[in-house]
Protein backbone atom coordinates (compact mmCIF):
# COMPACT_ATOMS: atom_id res chain seq x y z
CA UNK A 1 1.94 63.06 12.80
CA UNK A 2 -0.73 61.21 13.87
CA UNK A 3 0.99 57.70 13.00
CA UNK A 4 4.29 58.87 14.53
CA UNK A 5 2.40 59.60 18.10
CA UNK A 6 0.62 56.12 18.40
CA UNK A 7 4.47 54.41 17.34
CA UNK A 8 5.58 56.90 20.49
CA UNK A 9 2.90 55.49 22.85
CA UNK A 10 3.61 51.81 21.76
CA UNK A 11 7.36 52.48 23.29
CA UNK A 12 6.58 53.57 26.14
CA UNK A 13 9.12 52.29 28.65
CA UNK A 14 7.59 48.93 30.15
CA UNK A 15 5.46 48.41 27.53
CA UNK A 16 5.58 44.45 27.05
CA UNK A 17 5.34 42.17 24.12
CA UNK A 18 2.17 40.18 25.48
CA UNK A 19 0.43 44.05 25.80
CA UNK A 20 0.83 44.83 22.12
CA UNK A 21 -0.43 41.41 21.00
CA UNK A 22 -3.71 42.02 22.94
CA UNK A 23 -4.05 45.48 21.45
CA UNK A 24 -3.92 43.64 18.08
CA UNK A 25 -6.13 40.83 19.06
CA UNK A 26 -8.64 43.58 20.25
CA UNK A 27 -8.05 45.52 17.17
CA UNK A 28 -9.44 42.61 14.86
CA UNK A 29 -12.03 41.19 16.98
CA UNK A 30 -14.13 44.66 18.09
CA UNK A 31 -13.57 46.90 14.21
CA UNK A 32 -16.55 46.78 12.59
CA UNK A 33 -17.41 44.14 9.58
CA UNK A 34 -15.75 44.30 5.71
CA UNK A 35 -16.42 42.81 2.77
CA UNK A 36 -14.58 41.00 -0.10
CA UNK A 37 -15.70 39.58 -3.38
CA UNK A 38 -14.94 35.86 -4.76
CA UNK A 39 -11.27 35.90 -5.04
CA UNK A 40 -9.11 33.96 -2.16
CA UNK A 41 -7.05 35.57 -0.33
CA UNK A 42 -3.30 34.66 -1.17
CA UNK A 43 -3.72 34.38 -4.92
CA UNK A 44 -0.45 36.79 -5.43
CA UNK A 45 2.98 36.88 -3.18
CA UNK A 46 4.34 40.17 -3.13
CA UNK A 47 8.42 41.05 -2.55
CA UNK A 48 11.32 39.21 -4.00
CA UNK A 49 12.66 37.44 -0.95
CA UNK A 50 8.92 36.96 0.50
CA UNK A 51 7.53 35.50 -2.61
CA UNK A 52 10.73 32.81 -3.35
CA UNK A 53 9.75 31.81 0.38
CA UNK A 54 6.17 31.19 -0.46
CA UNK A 55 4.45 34.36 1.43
CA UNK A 56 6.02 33.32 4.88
CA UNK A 57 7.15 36.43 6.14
CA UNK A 58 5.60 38.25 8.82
CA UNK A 59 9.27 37.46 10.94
CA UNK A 60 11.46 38.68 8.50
CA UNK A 61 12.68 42.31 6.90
CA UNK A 62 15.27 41.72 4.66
CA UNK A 63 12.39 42.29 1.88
CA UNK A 64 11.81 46.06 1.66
CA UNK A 65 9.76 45.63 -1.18
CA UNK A 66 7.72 43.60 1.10
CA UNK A 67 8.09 44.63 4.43
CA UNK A 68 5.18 47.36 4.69
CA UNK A 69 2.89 44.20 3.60
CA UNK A 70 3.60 41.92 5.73
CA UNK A 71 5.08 43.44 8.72
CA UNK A 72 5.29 47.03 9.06
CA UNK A 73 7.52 46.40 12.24
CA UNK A 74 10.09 44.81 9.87
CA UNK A 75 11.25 48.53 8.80
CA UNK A 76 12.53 49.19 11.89
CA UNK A 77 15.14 46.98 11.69
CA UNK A 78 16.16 47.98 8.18
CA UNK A 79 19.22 49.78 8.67
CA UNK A 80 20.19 51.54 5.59
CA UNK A 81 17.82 53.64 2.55
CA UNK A 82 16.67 51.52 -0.26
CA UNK A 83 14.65 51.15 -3.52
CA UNK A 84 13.24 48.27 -4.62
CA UNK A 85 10.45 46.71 -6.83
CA UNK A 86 9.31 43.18 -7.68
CA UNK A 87 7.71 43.02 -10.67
CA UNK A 88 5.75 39.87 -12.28
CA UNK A 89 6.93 39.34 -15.63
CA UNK A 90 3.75 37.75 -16.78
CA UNK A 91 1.17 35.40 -15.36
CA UNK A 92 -0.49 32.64 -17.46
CA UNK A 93 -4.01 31.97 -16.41
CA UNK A 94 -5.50 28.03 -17.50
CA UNK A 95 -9.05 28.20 -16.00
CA UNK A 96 -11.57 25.84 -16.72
CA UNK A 97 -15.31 25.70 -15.99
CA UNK A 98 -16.75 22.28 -16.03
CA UNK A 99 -13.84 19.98 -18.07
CA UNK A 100 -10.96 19.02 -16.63
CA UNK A 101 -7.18 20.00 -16.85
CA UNK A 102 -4.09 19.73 -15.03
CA UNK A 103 -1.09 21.05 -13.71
CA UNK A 104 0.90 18.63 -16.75
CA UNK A 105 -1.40 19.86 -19.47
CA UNK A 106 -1.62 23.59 -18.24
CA UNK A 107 2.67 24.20 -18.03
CA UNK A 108 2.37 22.47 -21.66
CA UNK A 109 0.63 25.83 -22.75
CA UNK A 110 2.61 28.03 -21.01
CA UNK A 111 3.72 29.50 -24.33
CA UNK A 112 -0.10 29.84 -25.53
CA UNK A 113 -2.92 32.20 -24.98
CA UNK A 114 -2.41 35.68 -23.02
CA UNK A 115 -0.38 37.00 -21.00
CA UNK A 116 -0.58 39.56 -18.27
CA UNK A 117 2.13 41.67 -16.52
CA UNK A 118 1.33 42.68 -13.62
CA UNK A 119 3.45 44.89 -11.24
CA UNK A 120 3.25 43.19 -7.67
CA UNK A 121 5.05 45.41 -5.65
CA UNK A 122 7.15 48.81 -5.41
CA UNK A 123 8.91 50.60 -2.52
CA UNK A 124 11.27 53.31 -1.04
CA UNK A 125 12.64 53.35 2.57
CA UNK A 126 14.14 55.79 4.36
CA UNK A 127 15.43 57.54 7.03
CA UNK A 128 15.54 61.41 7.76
CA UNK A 129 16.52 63.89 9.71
CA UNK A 130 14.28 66.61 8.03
CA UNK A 131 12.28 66.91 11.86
CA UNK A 132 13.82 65.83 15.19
CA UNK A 133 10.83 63.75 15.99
CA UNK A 134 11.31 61.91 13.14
CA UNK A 135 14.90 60.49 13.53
CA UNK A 136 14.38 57.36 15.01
CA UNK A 137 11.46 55.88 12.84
CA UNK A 138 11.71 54.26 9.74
CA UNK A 139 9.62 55.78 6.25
CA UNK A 140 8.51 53.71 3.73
CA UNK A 141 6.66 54.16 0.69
CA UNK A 142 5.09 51.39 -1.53
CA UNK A 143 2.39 50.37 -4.17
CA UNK A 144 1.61 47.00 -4.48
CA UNK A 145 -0.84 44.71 -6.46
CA UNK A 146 -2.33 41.71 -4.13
CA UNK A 147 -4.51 40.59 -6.18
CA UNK A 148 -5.84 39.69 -9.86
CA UNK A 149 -7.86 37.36 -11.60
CA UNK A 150 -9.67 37.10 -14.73
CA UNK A 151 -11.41 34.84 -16.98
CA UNK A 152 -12.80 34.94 -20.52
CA UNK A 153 -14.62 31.38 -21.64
CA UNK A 154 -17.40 29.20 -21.62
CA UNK A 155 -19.20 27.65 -18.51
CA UNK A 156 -21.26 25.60 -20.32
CA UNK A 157 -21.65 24.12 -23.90
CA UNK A 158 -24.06 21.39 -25.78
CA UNK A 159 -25.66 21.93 -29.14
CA UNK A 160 -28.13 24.13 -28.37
CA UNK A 161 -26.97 26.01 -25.32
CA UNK A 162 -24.01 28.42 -24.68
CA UNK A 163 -23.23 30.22 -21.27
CA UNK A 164 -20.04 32.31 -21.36
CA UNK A 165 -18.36 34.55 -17.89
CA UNK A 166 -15.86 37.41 -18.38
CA UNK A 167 -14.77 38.70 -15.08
CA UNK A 168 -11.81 40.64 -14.17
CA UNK A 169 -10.99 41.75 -10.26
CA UNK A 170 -8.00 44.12 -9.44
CA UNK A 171 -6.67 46.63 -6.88
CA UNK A 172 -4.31 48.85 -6.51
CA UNK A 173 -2.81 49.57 -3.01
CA UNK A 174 -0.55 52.92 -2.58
CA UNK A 175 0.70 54.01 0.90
CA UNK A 176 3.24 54.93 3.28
CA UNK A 177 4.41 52.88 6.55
CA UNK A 178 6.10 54.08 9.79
CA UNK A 179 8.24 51.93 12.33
CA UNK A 180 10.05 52.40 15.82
CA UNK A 181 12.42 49.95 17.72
CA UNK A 182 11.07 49.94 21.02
CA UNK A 183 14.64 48.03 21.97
CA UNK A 184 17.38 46.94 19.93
CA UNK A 185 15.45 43.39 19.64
CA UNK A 186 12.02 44.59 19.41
CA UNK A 187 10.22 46.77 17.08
CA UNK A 188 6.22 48.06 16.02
CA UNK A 189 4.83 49.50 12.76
CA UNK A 190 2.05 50.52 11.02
CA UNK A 191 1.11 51.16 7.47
CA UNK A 192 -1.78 53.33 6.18
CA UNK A 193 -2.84 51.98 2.76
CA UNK A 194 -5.31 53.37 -0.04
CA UNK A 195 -6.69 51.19 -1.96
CA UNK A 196 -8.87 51.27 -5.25
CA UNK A 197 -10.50 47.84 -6.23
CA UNK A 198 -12.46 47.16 -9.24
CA UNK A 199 -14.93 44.36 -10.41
CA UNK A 200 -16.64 43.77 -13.08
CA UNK A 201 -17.74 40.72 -15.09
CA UNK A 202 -20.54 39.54 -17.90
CA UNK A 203 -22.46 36.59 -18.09
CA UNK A 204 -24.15 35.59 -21.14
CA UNK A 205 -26.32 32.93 -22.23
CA UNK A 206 -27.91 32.03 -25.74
CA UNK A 207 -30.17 28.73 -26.75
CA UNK A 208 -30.70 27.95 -30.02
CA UNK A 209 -33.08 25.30 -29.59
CA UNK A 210 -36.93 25.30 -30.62
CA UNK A 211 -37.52 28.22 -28.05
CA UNK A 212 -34.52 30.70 -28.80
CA UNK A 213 -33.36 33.30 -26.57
CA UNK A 214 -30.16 35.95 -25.24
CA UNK A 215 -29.38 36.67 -21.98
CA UNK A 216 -26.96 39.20 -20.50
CA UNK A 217 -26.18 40.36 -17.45
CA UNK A 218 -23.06 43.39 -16.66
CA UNK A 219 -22.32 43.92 -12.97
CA UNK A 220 -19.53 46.92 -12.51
CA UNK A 221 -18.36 47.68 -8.76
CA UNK A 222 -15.73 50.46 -7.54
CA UNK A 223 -14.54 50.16 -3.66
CA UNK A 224 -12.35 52.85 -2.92
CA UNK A 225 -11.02 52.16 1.42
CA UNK A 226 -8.19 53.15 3.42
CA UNK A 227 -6.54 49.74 5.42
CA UNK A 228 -4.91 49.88 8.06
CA UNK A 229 -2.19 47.48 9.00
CA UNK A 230 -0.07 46.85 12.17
CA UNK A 231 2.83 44.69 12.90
CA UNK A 232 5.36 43.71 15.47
CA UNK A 233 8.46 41.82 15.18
CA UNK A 234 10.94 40.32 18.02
CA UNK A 235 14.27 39.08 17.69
CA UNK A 236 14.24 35.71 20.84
CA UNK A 237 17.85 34.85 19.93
CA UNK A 238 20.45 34.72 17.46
CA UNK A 239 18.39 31.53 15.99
CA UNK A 240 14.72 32.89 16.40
CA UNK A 241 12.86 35.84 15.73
CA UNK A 242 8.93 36.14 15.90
CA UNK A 243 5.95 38.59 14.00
CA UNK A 244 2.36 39.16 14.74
CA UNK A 245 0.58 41.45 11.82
CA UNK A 246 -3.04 42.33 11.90
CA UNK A 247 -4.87 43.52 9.08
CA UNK A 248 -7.53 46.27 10.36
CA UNK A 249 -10.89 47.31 8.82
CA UNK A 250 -11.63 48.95 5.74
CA UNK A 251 -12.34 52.47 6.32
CA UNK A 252 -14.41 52.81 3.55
CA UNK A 253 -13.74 56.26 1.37
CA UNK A 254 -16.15 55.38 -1.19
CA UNK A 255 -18.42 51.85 -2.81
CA UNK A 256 -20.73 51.94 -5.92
CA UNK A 257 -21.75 49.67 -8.40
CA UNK A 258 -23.67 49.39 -11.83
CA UNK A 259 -26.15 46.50 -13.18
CA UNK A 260 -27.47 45.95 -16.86
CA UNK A 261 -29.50 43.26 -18.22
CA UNK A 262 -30.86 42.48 -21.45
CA UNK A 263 -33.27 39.65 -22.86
CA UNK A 264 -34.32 38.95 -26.16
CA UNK A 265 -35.89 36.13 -27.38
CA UNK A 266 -39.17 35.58 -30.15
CA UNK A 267 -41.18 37.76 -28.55
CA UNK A 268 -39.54 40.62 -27.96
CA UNK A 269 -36.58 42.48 -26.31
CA UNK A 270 -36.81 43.03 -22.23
CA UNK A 271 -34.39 45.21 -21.15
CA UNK A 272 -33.85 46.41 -17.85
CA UNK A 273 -33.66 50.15 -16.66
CA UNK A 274 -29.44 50.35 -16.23
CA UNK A 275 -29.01 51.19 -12.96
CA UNK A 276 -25.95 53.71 -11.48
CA UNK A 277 -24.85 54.59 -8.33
CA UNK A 278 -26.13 52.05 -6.24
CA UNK A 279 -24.68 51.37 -2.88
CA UNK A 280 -22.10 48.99 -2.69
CA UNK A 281 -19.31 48.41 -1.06
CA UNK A 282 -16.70 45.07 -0.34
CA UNK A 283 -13.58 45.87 1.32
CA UNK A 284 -10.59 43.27 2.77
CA UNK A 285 -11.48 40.63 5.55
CA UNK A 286 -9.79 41.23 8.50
CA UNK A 287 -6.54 39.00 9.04
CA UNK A 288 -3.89 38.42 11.82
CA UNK A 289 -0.95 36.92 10.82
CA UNK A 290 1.74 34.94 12.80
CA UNK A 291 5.33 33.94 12.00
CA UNK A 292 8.38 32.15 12.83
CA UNK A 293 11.97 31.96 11.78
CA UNK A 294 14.93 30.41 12.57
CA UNK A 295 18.53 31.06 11.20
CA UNK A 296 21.23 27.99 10.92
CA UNK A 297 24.54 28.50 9.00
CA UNK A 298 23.38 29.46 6.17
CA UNK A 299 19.82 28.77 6.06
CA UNK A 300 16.66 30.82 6.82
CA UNK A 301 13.58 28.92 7.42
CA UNK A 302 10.32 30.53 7.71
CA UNK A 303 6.99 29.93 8.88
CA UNK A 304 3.64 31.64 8.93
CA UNK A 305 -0.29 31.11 9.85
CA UNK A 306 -2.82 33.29 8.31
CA UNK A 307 -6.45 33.82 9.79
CA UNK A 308 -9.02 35.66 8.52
CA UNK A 309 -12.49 36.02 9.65
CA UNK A 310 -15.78 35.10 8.52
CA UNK A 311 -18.86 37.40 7.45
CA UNK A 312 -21.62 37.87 5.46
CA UNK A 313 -21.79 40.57 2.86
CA UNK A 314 -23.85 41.24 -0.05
CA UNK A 315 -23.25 43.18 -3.57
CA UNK A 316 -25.95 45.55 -4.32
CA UNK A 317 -27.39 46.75 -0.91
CA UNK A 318 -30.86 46.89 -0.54
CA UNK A 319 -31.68 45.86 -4.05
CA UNK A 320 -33.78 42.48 -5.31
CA UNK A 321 -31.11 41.37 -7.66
CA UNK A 322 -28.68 41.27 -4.93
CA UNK A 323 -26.44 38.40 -4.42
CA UNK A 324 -25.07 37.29 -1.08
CA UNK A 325 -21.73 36.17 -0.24
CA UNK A 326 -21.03 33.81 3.00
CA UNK A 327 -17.20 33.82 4.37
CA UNK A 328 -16.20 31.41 6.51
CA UNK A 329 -13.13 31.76 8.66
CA UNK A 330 -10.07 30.41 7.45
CA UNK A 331 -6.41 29.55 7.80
CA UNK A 332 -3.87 29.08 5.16
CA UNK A 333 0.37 28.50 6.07
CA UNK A 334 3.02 29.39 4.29
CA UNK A 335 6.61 27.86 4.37
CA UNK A 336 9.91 28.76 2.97
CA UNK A 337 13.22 28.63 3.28
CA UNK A 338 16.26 30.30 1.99
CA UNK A 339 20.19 28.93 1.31
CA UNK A 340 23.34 31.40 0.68
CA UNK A 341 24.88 29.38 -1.74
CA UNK A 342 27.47 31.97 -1.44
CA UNK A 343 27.54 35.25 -0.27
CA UNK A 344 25.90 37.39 -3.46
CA UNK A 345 24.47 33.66 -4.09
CA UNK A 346 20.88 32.92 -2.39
CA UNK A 347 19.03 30.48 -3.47
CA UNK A 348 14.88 30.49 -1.99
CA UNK A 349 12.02 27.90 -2.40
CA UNK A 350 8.33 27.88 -0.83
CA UNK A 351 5.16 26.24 -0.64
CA UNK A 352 1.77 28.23 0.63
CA UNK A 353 -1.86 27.07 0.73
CA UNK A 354 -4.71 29.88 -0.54
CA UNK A 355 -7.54 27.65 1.34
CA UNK A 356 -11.14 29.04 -0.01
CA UNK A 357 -12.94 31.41 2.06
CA UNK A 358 -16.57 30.49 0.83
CA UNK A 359 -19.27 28.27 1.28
CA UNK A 360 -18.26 25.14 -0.54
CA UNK A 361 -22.29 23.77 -0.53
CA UNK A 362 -24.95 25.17 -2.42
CA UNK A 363 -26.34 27.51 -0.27
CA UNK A 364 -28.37 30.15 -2.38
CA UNK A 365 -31.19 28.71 -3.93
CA UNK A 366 -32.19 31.49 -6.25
CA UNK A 367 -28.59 33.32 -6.55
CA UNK A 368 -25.55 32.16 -7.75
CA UNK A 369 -22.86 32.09 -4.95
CA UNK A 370 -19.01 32.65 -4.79
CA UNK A 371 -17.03 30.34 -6.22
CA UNK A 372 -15.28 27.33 -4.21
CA UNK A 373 -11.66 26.43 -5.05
CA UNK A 374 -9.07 25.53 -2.64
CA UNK A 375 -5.55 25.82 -3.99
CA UNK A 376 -1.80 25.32 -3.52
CA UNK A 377 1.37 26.63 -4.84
CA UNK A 378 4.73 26.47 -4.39
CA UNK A 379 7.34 29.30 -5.63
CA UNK A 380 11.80 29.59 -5.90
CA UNK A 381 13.49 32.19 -7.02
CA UNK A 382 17.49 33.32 -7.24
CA UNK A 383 18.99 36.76 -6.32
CA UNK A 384 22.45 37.68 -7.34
CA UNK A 385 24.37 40.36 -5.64
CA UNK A 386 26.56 42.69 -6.82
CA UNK A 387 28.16 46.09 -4.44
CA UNK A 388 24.70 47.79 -3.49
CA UNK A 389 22.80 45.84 -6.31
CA UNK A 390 20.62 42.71 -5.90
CA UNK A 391 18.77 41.13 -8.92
CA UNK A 392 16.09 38.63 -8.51
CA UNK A 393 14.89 35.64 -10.81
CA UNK A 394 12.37 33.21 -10.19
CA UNK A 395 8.54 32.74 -10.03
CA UNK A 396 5.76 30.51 -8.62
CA UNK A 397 2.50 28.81 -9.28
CA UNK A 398 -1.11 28.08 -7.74
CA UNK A 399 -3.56 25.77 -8.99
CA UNK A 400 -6.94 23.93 -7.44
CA UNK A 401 -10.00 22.84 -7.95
CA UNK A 402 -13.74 23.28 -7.09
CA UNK A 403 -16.76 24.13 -7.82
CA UNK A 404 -19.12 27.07 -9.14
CA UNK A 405 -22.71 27.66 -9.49
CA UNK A 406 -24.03 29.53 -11.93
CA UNK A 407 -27.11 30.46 -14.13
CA UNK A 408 -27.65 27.86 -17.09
CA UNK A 409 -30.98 27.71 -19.16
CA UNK A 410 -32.93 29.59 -16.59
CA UNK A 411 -31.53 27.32 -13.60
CA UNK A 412 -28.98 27.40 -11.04
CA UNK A 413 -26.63 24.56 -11.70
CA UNK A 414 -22.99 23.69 -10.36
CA UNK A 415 -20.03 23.18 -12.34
CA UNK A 416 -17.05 22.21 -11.68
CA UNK A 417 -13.61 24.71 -11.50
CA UNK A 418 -10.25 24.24 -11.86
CA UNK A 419 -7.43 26.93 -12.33
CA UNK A 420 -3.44 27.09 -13.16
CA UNK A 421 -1.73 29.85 -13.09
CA UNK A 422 1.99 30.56 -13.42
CA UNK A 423 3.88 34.00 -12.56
CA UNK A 424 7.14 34.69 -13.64
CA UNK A 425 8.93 37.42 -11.17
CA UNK A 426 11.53 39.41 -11.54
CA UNK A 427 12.94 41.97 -8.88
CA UNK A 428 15.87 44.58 -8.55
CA UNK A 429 16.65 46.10 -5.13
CA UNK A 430 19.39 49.17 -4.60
CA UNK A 431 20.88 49.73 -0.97
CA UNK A 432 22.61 53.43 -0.26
């Protein structure tokens, strides 16, 4: 009820364009701080249509698998009830910690190592007419998977020395979106979305040399936030249409994390008190988003700018073993395009930066530090239609380079990164 009254007072009569993208500028500038953890922020497109065009789809709503994500205002001018999910078929992760690959080498193993399928996105519009007040907005429901990333390897070999990382990050976002038309060109939405992040990794290091030891260190974190996000969409012209999203704060429901360390070496064995429970909490950086598209014949070509903001945060509050993490502001673009081939015949391609948000100079002298890895990717897909059927084929990759710092033989040293990974999509969407 509460979402359906602040879509009423958005369409208020007179209630201009300009006036709801200063209510969304405010929005992100005055909410209070959030957090993230080392992961960039466009490492997985979500949709069918919005990841064969690279991500670039704030202006756009053809994508209801997509829609709540990017634009919540997009819903409203989704006409009839659908189902739809995207799914990722598998993605191939190539990671390497100080040795170098490339994007040749890493497609040649495409066929080796593991593979992970992960479900990027799920989702249900529609319209009733269960309550009056509810007949001219637009329901949606969706679950969606924005990010994961993991690694299992070495950081560091020689003959005496071995450092090894396993880390995995995931979350889980489930929620429900409501949109209005304030005019048959213009229209604002909102989606409400829970989300339930994990974290964990290990870092390990053993010497073998004339004085021996074992190192390990377990860090475990649960963020559990509600995220608000708010859109509006305008059609200028036939040609043009325009979207501004802003991604609020995290509300934060609940944040706690777990530690263990262990040492062992000729001495003895020094382990450390596990500790439970301790504060901790990393939510999404807030974002505004703005796009552009423009229809000719029969192509669709898209355009977006993404900007989050920059922060401090830090992992276990108020703790020695702490670590800090410095986020910068930053901007990544997305472009795509999309050609109807024929009419149950679209062909779509993209490209879309995922720019690092952190600090890419050593910065902590006593701490290791979020990674540093700028990347780019580019995607394509197919859909084939068929009556109230559409089937989607297609995938996309990101890949980049940097640098880490890390922990080796009792000092902070930095190594290089580089990572490939390729995601095979498929999607199915069904129109009543």
């Amino acid at each position: 009820m509460e979402s359906a009254y602040f879509i009423e007072v958005l369409s208020k009569k007179g209630f201009k364009a300009f006036k709801i993208v200063t209510f969304l500028w405010a929005l992100l500038f005055c909410s209070n701080k959030s957090y993230s953890q080392n992961l960039n922020l466009q490492s997985l497109l979500i949709g069918d249509q919005a990841a064969g065009m690279g991500g670039a789809y704030t202006a756009l709503f053809s994508d209801a698998s997509a829609a709540s994500y990017y634009n919540p205002a997009a819903l409203g001018f989704i006409n009839e009830e659908s189902v739809s999910a995207s799914v990722g078929v598998f993605k191939k992760f190539d990671i390497h910690y100080g040795d170098s690959a490339d994007i040749v080498s890493a497609s040649l193993k495409m066929n080796q190592g593991f593979f992970r399928a992960v479900p990027a996105s799920t989702a249900a519009v529609l319209k009733t007419e269960i309550f009056d007040w509810l007949k001219p907005y637009t329901l949606a429901f969706s679950i969606i998977v924005p990010e994961y990333d993991e690694f299992k390897g070495d950081l560091y070999r020689s003959e005496s020395n071995v450092a090894t990382l396993d880390y995995k990050i995931e979350s889980l976002w489930v929620g429900g979106s409501i949109a209005k038309k304030l005019s048959p060109t213009q229209s604002v939405g909102l989606s409400l979305y829970y989300v339930a992040r994990t974290f964990s990794s290990n870092e390990v290091q053993r010497s073998s040399g004339g004085s021996w030891y074992f190192d390990s260190e377990t860090r475990t974190f649960k963020h559990n936030y509600v995220l608000p996000i708010i859109g509006y969409q305008a059609e200028i012209d036939s040609s043009w249409r325009w979207g501004i999203t802003v991604f609020g704060p995290s509300l934060k429901i609940a944040g706690e994390g777990e530690r263990e360390s262990l040492h062992i070496d000729s001495t003895g064995i020094t382990s450390e008190t596990p500790e439970t429970g301790v504060s901790s909490f990393m939510g999404r950086p807030m974002q505004i988003n703005l796009g552009l598209n423009y229809l000719i014949n029969r192509w669709s070509i898209a355009f977006d700018i993404k900007h989050s903001l920059g922060q401090e945060a830090v992992d276990f509050e108020g703790k020695p073993y702490a670590q800090n993490y410095s986020f910068k502001p930053i901007t990544n673009i997305s472009l795509g395009s999309e050609y109807i081939l024929q009419d149950n015949l679209h062909l779509r391609a993209g490209i879309f930066s995922d720019f690092s948000p952190h600090e890419s100079q050593r910065i902590l002298v006593y701490q290791n530090q979020a990674d540093y890895i700028d990347q780019g990717g580019f995607s394509a897909n197919v859909v084939y239609k068929q009556k109230n059927m559409q089937y989607t084929f297609g995938g996309y990759y990101l890949g980049g380079k940097g640098h880490s710092w890390h922990k080796v033989q009792n000092n902070i040293i930095e190594l290089s990164k580089q990572s490939h990974v390729f995601t095979m999509l498929v999607g199915v969407h069904y129109s009543m």
